[in-house]
Protein backbone atom coordinates (compact mmCIF):
# COMPACT_ATOMS: atom_id res chain seq x y z
CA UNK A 1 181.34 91.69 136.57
CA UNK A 2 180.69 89.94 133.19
CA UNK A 3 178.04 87.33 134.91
CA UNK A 4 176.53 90.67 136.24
CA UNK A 5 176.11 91.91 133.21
CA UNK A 6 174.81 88.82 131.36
CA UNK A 7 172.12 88.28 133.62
CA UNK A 8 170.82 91.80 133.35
CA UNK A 9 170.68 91.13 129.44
CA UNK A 10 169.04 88.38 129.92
CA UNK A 11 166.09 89.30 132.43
CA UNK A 12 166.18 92.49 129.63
CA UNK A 13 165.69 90.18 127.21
CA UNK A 14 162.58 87.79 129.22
CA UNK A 15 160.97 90.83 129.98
CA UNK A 16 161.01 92.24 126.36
CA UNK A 17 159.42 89.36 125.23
CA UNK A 18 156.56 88.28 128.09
CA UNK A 19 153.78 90.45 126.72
CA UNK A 20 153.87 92.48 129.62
CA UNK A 21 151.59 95.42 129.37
CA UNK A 22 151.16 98.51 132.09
CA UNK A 23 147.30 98.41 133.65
CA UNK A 24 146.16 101.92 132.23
CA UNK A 25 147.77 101.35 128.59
CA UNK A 26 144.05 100.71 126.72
CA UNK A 27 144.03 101.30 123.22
CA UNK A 28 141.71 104.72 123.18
CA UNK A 29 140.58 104.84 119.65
CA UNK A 30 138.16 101.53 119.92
CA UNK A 31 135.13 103.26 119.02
CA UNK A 32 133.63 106.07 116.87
CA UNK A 33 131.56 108.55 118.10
CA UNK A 34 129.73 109.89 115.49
CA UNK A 35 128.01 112.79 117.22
CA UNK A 36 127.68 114.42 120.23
CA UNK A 37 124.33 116.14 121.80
CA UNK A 38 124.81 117.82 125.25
CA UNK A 39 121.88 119.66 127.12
CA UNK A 40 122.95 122.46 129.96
CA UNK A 41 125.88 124.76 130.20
CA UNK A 42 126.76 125.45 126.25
CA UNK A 43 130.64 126.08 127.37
CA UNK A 44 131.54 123.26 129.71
CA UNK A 45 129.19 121.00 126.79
CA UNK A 46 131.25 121.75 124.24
CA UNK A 47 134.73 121.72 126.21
CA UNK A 48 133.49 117.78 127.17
CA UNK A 49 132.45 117.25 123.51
CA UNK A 50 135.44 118.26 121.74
CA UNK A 51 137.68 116.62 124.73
CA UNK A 52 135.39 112.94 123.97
CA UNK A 53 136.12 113.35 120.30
CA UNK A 54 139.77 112.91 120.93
CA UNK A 55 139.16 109.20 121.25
CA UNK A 56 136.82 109.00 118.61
CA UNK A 57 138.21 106.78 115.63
CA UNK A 58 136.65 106.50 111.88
CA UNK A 59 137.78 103.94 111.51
CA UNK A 60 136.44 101.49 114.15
CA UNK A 61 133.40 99.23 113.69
CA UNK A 62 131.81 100.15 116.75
CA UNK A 63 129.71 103.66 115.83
CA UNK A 64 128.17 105.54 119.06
CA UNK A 65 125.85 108.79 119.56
CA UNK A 66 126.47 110.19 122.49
CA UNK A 67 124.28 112.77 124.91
CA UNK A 68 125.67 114.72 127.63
CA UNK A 69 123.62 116.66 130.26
CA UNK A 70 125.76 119.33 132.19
CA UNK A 71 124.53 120.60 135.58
CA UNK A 72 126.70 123.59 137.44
CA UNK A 73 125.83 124.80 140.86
CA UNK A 74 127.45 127.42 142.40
CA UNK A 75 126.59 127.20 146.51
CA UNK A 76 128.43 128.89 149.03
CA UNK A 77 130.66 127.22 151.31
CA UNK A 78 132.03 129.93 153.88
CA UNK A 79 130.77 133.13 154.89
CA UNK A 80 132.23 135.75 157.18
CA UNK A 81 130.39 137.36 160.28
CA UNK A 82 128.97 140.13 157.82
CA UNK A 83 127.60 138.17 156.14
CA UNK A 84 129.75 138.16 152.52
CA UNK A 85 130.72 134.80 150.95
CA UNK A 86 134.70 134.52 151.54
CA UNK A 87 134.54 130.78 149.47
CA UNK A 88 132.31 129.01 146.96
CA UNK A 89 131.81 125.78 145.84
CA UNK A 90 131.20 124.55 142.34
CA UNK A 91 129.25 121.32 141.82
CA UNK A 92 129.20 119.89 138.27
CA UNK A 93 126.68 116.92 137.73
CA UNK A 94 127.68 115.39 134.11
CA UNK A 95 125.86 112.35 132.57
CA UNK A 96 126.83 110.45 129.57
CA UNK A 97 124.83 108.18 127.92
CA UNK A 98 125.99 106.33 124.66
CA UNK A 99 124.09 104.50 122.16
CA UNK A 100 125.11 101.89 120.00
CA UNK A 101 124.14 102.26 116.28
CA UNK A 102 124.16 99.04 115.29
CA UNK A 103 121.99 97.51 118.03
CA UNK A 104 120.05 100.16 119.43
CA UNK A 105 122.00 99.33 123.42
CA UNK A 106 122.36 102.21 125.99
CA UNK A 107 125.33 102.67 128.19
CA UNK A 108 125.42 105.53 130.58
CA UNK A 109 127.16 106.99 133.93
CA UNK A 110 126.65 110.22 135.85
CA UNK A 111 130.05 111.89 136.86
CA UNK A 112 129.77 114.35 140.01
CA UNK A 113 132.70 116.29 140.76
CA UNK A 114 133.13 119.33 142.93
CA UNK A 115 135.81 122.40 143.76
CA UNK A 116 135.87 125.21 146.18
CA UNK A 117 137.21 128.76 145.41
CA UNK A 118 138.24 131.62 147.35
CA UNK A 119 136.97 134.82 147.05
CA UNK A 120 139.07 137.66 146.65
CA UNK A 121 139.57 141.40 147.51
CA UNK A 122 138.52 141.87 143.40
CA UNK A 123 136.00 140.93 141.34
CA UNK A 124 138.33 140.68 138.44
CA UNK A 125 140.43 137.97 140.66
CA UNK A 126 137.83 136.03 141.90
CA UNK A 127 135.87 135.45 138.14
CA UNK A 128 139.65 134.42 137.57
CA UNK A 129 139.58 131.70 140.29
CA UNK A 130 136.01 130.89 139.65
CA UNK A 131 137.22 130.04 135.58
CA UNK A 132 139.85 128.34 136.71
CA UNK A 133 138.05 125.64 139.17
CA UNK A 134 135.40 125.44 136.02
CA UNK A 135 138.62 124.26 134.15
CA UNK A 136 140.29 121.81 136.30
CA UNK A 137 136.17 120.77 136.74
CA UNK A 138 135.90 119.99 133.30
CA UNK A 139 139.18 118.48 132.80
CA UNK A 140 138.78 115.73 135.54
CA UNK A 141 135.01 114.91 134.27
CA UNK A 142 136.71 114.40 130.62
CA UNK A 143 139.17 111.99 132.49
CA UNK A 144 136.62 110.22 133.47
CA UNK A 145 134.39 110.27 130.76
CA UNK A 146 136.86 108.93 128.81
CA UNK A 147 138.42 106.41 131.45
CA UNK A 148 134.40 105.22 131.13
CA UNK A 149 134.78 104.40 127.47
CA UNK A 150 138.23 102.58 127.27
CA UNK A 151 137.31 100.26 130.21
CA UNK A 152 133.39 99.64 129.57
CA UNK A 153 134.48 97.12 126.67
CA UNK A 154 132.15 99.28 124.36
CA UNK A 155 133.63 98.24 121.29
């Protein structure tokens, strides 16, 4: 029992000191975005702006302007034998392109995500469901907007 318990301090104690680091873990505060332009839908641009200025850091050397062009479509997906739309589907086409400050070099991406949404018996319910794929929309672009700037090596 006490060998047991010595080698689980020890492996405790290799691990603990091997550097090991999970694959995600990326400081996220490497760069400072000093402002943000977006072109499109005003709401979704400024949900995406304010979500990319979480990272942002004063203090870093590396100073970035950053554009964003937002693109929503709203298509329909399923219709019923009358004729009315019974689901929808949301496309949001997001680009991001940074610019250094100090040397004038552009990075960019173009993020294209997509949602369906049911319609339901009420309006009321179904601007609900349409506001709430917009969200979860605009959420998983920022993920991946910001997943772009911790693993570019921008700073």
């Amino acid at each position: 029992m006490k060998n047991t318990k010595i080698i689980w301090i020890f492996f405790f104690l290799l691990f603990l000191s091997c550097g090991f680091k999970p694959i995600g873990k990326i400081d996220r505060n490497q760069i400072f975005i000093q402002d943000v332009n977006f072109q499109g839908e005003k709401r979704i641009g400024y949900t995406l702006k304010n979500n990319i200025l979480l990272i942002s850091n004063k203090s870093s050397a590396s100073k970035y302007l950053a554009e964003i062009k937002v693109v929503k479509q709203k298509k329909i997906k399923i219709k019923d034998t009358t004729g009315k739309a019974k689901r929808y589907t949301i496309f949001l086409n997001t680009s991001l392109e940074l610019v250094n400050l100090t040397n004038d070099i552009k990075t960019g991406k173009t993020f294209i995500r997509n949602v369906d949404f049911d319609v339901s018996k009420d309006h009321s319910s179904t601007l609900n469901n349409e506001r709430n794929a917009i969200n979860n929309l605009i959420q998983k672009i920022s993920e991946d907007m910001i997943n772009f700037i911790s693993f570019s090596g921008l700073n």
